[in-house]
N, C-alpha and C. Protein backbone atom coordinates (compact mmCIF):
# COMPACT_ATOMS: atom_id res chain seq x y z
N UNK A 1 2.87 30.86 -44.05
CA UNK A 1 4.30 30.93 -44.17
C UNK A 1 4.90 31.24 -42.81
N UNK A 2 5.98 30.25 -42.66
CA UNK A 2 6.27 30.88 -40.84
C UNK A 2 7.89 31.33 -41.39
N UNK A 3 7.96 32.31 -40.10
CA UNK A 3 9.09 32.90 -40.59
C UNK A 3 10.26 32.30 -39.99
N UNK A 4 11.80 32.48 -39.87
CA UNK A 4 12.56 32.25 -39.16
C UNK A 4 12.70 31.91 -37.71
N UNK A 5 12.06 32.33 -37.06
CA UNK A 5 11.81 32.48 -35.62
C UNK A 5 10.86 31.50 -35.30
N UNK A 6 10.18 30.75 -36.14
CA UNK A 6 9.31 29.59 -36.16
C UNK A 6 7.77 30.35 -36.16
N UNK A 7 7.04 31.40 -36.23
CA UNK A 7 6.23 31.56 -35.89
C UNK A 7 5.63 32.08 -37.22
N UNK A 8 4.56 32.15 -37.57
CA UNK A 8 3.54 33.13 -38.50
C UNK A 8 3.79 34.94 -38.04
N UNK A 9 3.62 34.75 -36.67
CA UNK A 9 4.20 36.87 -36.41
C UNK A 9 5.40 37.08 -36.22
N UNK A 10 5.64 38.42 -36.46
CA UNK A 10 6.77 38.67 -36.38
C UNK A 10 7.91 38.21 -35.42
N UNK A 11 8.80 38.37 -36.11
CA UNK A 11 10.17 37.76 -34.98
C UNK A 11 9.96 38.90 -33.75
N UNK A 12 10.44 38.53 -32.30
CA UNK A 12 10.96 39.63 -31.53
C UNK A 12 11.85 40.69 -31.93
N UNK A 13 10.68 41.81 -32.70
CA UNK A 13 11.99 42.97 -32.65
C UNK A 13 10.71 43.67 -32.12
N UNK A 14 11.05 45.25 -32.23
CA UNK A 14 10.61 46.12 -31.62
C UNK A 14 10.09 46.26 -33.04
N UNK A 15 8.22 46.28 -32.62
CA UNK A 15 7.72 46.87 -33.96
C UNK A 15 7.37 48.39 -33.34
N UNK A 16 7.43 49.23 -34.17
CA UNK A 16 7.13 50.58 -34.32
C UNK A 16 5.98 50.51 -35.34
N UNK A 17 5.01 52.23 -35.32
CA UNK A 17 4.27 52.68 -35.81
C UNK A 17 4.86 53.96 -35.60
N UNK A 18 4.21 54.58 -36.77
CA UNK A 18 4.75 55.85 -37.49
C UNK A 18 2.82 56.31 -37.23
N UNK A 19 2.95 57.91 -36.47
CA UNK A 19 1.53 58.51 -36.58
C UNK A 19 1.88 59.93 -37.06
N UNK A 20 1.13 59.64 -37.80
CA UNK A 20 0.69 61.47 -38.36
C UNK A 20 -0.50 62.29 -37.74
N UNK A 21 0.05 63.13 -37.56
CA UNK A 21 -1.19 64.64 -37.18
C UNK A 21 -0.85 66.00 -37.97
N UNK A 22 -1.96 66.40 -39.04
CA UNK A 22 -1.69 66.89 -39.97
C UNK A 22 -3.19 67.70 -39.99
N UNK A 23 -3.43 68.34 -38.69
CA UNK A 23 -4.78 69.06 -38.37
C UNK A 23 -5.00 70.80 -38.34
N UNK A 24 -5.69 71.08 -39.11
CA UNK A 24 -6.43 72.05 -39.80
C UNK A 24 -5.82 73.20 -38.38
N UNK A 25 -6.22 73.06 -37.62
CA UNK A 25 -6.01 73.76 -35.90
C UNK A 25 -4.92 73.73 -35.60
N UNK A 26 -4.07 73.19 -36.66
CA UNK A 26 -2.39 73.93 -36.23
C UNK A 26 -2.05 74.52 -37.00
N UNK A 27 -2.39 75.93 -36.71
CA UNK A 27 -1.72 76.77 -37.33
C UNK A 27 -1.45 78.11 -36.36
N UNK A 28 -0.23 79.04 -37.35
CA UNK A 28 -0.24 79.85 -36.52
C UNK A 28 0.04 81.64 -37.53
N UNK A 29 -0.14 82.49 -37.15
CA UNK A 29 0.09 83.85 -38.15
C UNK A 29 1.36 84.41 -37.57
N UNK A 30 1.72 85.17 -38.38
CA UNK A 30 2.71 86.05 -37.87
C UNK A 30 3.29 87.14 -39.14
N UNK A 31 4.03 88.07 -38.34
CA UNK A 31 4.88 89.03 -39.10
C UNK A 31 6.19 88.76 -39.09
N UNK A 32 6.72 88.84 -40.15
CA UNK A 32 8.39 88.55 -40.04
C UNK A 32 9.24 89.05 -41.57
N UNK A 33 10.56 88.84 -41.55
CA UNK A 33 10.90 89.55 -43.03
C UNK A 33 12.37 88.09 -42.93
N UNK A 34 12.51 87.53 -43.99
CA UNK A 34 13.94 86.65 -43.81
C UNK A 34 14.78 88.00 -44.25
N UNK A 35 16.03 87.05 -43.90
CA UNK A 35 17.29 87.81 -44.42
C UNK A 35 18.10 87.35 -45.10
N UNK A 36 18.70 87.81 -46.70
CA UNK A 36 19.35 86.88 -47.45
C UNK A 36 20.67 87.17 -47.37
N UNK A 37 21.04 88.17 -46.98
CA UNK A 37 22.56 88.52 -46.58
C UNK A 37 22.71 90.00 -45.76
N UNK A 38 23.93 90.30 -45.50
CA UNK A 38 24.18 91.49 -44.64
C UNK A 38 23.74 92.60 -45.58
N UNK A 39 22.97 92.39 -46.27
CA UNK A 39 22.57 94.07 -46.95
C UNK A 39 21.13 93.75 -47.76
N UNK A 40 20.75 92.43 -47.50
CA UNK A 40 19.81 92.27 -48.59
C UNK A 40 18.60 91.63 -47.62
N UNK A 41 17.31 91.91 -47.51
CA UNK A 41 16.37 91.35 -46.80
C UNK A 41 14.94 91.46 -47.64
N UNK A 42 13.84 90.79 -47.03
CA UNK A 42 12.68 91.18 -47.64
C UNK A 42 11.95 92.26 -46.48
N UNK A 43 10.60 92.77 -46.85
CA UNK A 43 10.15 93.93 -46.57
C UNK A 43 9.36 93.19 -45.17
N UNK A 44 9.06 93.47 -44.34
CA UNK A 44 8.28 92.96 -43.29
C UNK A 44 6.95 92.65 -44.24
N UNK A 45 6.32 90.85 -43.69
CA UNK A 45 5.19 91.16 -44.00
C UNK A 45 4.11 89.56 -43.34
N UNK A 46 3.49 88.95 -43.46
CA UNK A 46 3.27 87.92 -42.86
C UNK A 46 2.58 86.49 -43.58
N UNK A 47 2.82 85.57 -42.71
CA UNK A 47 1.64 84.27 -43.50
C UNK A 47 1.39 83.95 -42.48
N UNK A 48 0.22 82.80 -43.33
CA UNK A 48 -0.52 82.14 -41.80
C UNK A 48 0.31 80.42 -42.15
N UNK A 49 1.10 80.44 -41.39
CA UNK A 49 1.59 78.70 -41.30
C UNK A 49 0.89 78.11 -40.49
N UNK A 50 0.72 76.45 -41.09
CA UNK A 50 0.30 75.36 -40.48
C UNK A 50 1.83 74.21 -39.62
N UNK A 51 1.38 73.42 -39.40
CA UNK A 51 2.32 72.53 -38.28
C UNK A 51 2.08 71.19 -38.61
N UNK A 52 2.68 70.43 -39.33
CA UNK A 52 2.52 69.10 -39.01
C UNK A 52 3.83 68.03 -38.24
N UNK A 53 3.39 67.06 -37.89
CA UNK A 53 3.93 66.28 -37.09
C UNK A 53 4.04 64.71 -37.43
N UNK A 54 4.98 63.96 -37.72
CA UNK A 54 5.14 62.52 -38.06
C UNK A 54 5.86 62.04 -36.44
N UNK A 55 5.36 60.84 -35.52
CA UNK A 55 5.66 60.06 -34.59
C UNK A 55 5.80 58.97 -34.59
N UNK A 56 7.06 58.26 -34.88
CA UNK A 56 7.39 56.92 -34.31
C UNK A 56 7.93 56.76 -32.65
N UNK A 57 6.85 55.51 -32.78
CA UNK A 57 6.83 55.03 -31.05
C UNK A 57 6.56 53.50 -31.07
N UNK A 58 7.37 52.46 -30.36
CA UNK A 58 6.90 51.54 -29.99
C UNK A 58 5.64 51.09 -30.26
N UNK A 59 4.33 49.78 -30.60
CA UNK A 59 3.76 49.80 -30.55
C UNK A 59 3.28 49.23 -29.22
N UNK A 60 2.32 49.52 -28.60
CA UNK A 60 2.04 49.15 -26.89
C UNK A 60 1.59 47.84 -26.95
N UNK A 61 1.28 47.16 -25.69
CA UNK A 61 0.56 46.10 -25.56
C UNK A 61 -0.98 46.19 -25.74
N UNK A 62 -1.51 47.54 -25.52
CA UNK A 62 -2.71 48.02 -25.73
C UNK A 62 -3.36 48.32 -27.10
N UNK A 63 -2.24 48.26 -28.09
CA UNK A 63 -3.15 48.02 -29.44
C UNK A 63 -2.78 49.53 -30.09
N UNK A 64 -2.24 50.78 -29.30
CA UNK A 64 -1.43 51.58 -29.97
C UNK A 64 -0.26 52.59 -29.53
N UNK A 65 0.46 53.02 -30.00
CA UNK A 65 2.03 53.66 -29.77
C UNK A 65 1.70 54.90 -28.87
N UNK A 66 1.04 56.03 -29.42
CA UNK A 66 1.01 57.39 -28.50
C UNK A 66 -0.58 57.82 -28.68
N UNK A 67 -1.06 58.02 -27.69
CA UNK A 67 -1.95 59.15 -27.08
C UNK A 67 -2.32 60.25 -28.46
N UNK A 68 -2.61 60.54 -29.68
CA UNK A 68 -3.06 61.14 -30.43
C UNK A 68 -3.53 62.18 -29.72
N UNK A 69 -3.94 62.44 -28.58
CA UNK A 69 -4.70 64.17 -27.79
C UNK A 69 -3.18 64.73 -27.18
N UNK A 70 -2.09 63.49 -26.54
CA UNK A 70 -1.08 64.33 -26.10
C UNK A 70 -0.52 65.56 -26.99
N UNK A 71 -0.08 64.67 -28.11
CA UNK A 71 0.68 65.63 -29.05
C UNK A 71 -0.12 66.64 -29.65
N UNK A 72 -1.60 66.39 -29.91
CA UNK A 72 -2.39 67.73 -30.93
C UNK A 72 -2.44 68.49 -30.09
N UNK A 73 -2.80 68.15 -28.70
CA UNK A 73 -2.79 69.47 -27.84
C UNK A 73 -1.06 70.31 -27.82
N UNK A 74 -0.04 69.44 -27.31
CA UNK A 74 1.08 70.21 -27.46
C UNK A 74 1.42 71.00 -28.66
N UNK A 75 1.49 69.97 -29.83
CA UNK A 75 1.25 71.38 -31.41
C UNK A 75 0.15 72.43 -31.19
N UNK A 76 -0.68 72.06 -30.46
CA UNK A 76 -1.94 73.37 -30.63
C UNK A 76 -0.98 74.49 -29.19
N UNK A 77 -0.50 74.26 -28.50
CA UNK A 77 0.45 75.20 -27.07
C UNK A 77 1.12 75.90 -28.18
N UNK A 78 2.16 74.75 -28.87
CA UNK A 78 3.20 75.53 -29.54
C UNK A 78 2.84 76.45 -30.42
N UNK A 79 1.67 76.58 -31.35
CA UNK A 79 1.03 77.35 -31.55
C UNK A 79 0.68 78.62 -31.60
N UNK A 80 0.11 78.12 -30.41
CA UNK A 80 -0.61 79.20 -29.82
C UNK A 80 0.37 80.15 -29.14
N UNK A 81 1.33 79.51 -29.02
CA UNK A 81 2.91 80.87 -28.17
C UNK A 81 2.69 81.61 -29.26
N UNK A 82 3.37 81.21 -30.68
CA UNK A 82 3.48 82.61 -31.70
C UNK A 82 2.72 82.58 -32.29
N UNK A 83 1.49 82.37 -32.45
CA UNK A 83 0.27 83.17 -32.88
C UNK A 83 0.02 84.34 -33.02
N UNK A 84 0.00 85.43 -34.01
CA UNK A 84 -0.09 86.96 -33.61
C UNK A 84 1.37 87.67 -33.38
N UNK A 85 1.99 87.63 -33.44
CA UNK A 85 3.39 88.18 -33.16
C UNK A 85 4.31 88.60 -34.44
N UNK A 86 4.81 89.10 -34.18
CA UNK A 86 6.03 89.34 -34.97
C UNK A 86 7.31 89.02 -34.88
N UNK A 87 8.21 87.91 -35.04
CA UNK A 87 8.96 87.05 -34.79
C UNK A 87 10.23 87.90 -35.33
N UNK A 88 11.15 87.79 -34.52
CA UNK A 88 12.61 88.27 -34.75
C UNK A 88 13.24 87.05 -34.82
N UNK A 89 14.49 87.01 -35.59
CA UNK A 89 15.71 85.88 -35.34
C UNK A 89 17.06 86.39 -34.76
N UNK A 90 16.91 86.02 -33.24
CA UNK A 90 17.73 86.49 -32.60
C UNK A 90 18.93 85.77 -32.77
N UNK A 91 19.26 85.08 -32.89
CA UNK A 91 20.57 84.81 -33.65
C UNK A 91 21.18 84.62 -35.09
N UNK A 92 20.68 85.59 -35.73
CA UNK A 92 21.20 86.25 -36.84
C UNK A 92 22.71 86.76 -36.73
N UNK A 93 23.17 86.83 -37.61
CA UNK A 93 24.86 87.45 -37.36
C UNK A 93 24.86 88.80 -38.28
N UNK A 94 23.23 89.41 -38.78
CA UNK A 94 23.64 90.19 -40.00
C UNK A 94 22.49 91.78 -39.22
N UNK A 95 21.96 91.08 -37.79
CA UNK A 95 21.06 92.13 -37.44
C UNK A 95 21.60 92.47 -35.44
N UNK A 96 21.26 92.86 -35.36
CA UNK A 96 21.37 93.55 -33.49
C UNK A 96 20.40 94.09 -32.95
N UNK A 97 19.72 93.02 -32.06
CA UNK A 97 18.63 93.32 -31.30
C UNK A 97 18.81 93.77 -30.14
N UNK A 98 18.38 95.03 -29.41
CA UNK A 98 18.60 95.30 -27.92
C UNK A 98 16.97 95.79 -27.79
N UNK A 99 16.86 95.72 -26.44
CA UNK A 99 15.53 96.59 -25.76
C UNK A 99 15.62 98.11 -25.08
N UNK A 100 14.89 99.00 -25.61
CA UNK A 100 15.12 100.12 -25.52
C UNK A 100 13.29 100.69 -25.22
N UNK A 101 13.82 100.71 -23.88
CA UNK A 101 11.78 101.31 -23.44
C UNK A 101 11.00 99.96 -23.75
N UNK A 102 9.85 100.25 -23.99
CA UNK A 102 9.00 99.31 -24.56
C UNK A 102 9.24 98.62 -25.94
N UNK A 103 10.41 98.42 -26.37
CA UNK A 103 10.60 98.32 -27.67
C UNK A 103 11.99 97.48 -28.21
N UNK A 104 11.94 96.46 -28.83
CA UNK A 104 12.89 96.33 -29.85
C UNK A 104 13.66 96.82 -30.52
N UNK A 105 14.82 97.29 -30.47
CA UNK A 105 15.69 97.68 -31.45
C UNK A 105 16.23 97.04 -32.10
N UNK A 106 16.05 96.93 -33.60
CA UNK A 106 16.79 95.82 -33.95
C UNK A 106 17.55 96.70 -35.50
N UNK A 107 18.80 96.70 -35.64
CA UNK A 107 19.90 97.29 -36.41
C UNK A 107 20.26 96.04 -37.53
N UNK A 108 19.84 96.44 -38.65
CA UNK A 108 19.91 96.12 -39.90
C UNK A 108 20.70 96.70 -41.11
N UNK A 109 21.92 96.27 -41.18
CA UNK A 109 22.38 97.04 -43.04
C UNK A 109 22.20 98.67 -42.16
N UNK A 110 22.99 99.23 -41.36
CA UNK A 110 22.64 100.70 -40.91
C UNK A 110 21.21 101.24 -41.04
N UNK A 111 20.03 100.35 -41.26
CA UNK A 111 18.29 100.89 -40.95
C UNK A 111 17.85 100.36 -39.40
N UNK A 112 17.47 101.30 -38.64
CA UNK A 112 16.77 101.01 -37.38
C UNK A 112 15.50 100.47 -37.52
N UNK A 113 14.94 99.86 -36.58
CA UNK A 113 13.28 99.10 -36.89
C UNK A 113 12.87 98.81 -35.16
N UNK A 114 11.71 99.48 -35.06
CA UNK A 114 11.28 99.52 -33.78
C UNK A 114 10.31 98.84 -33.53
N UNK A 115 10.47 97.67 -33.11
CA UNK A 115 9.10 96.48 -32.40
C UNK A 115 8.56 96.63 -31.23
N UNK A 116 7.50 96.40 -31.18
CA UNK A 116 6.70 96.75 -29.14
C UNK A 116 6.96 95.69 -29.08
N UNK A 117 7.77 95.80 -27.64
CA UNK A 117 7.69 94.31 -26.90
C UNK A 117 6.59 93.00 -26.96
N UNK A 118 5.14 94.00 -26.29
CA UNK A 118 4.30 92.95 -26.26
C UNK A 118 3.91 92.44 -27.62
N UNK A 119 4.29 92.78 -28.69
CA UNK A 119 3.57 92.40 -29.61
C UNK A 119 5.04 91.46 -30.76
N UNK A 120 6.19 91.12 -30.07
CA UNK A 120 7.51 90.65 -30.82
C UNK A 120 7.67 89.75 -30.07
N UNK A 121 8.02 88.67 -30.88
CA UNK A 121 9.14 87.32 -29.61
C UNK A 121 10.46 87.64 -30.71
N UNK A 122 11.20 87.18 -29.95
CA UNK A 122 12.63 86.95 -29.68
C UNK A 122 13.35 85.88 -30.45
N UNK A 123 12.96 84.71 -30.97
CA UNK A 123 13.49 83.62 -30.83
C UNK A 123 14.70 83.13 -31.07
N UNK A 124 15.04 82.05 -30.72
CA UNK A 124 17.10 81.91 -31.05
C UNK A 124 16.65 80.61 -31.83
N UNK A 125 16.86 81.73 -33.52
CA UNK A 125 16.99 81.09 -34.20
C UNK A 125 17.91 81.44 -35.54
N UNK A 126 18.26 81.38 -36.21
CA UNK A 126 19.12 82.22 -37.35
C UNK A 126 18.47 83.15 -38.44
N UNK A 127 16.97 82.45 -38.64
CA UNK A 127 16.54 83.54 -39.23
C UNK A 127 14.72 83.16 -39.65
N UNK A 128 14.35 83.63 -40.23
CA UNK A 128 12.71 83.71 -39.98
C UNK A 128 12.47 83.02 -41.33
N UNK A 129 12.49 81.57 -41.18
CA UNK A 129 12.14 80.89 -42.16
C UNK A 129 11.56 79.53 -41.94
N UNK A 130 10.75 78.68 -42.51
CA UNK A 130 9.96 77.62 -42.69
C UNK A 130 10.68 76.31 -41.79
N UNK A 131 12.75 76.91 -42.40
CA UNK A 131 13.35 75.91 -42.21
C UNK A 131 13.89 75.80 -40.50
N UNK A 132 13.60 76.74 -40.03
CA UNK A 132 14.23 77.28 -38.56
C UNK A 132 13.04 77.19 -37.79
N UNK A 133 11.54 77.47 -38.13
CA UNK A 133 10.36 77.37 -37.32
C UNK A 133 10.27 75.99 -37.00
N UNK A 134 10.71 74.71 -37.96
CA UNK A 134 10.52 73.65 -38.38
C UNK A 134 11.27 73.27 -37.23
N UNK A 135 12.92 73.78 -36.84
CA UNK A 135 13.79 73.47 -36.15
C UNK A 135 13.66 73.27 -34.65
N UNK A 136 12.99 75.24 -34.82
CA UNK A 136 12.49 75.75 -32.87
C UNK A 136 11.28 74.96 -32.55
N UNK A 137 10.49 74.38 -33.21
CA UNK A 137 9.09 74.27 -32.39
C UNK A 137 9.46 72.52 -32.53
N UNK A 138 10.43 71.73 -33.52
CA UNK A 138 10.39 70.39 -32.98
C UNK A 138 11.14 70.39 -31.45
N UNK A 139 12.30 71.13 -31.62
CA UNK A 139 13.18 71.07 -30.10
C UNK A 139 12.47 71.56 -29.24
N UNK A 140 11.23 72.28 -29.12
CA UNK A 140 10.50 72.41 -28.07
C UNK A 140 9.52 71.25 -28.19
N UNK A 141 8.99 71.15 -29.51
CA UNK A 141 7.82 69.28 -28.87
C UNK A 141 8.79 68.23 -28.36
N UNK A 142 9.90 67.73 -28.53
CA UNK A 142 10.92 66.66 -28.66
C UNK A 142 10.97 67.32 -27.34
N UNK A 143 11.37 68.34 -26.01
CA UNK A 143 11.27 68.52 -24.91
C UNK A 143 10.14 69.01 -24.38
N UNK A 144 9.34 68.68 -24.82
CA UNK A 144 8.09 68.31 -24.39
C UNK A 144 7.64 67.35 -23.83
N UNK A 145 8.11 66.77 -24.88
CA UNK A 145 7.90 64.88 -24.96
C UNK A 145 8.60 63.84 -24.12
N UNK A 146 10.05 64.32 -23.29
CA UNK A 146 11.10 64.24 -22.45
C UNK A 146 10.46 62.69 -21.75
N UNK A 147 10.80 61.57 -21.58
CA UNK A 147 10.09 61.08 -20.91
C UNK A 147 9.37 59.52 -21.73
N UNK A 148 8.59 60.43 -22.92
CA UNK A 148 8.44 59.72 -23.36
C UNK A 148 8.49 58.60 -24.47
N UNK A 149 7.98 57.63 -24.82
CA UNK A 149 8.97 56.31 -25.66
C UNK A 149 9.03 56.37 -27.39
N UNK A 150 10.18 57.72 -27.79
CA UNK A 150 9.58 58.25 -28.87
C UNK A 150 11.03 57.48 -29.88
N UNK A 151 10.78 57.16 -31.28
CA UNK A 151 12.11 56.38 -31.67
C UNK A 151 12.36 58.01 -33.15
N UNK A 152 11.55 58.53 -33.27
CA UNK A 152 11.65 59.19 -34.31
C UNK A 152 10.97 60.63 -34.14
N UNK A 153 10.96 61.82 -34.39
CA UNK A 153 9.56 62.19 -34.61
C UNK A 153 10.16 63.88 -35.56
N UNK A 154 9.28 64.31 -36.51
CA UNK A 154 9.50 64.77 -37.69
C UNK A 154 8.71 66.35 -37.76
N UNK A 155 8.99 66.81 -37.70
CA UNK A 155 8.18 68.56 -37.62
C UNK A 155 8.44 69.34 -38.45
N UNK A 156 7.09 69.45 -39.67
CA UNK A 156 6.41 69.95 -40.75
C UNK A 156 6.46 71.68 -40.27
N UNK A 157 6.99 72.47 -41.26
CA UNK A 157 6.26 74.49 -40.83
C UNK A 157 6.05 74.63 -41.85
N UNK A 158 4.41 74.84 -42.53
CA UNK A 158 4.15 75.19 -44.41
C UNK A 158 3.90 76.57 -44.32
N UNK A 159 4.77 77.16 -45.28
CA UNK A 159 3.92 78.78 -45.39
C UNK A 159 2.78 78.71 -46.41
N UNK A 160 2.50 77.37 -46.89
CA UNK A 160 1.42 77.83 -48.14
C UNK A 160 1.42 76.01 -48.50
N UNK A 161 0.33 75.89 -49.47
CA UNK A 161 0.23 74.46 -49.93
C UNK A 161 1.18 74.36 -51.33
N UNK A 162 1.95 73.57 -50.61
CA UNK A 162 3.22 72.93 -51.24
C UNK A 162 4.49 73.08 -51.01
N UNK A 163 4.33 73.93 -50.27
CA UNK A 163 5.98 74.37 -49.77
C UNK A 163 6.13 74.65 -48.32
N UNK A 164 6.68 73.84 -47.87
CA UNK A 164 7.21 73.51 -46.22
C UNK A 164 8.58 73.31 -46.04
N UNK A 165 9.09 73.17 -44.96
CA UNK A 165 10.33 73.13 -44.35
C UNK A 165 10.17 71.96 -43.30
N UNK A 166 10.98 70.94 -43.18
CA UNK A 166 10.54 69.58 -41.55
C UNK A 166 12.30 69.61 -41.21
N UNK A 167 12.25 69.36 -40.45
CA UNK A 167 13.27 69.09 -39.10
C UNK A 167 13.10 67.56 -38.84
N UNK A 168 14.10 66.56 -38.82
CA UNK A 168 13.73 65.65 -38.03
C UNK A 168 14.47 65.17 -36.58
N UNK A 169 13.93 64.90 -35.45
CA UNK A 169 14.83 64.29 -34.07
C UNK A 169 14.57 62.64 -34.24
N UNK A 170 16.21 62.46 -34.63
CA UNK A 170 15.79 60.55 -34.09
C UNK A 170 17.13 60.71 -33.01
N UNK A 171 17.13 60.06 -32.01
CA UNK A 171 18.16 60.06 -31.07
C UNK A 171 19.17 59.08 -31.37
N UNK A 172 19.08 57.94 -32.36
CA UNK A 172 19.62 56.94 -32.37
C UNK A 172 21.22 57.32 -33.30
């Protein structure tokens, strides 16, 4: 069957491929508590989340779209930043974080809560959830990626099997 364009393959468009990386080695632990309103929160406590990643890219003249080691290694960086930590959401509107000595202050509903530096990140995000990890760590792979020939790309944060949060960047 030939198509419009006279040929059996596709017409000249831009074919894309869609890649998944959905590997065991992205994951990461942490401590954190969400916040459901200015008086209501959960108790500090932690999971171990995984990371997945969906990539549309051009397909190459070489037979495929992206480098499969670029990106597992960058999900395995991103990773590996909050691995072990205890994650604050520094742009919350319902808490107030300052540094005081070695330590976090962070002002909640009138309760104080004291974090060691080395052992807290910071992040600017609104609040400590699946749906905001999903957010911060695509806008850091998506500028990561700066450069390169990406048409889509989709970032998975699961706290558990079956329930995740994804973000997607298409520029178009």
């Amino acid at each position: 069957m030939t198509s419009s364009c006279g040929s059996v393959t596709l017409c000249p468009m831009e074919e894309l491929t869609t890649l998944y990386i959905d590997k065991e080695s992205h994951k990461f632990s942490v401590a954190h508590y969400t916040i459901f309103s200015a008086t209501e929160r959960e108790r500090l406590h932690g999971h171990n989340y995984s990371v997945s990643a969906k990539i549309v890219a051009p397909m190459g003249d070489n037979g495929f779209a992206a480098d499969y080691n670029v990106y597992k290694t960058r999900l395995a960086r991103l990773c590996d930043e909050l691995d072990e930590y205890m994650l604050l959401a520094g742009e919350s509107p319902y808490q107030m974080i300052s540094e005081s000595d070695d330590f976090y202050r962070v002002v909640y509903n009138g309760q104080e809560m004291l974090f060691l530096q080395a052992d807290t990140l910071v992040l600017p995000i609104r609040n400590a959830t699946v749906e905001e990890f999903s957010r911060y760590l695509l806008g850091r792979l998506v500028e990561d990626s700066a450069g390169d020939d990406l048409r889509e790309v989709q970032l998975c944060v699961a706290s558990g099997p079956g329930q995740k949060g994804c973000t997607t960047w298409d520029p178009r």
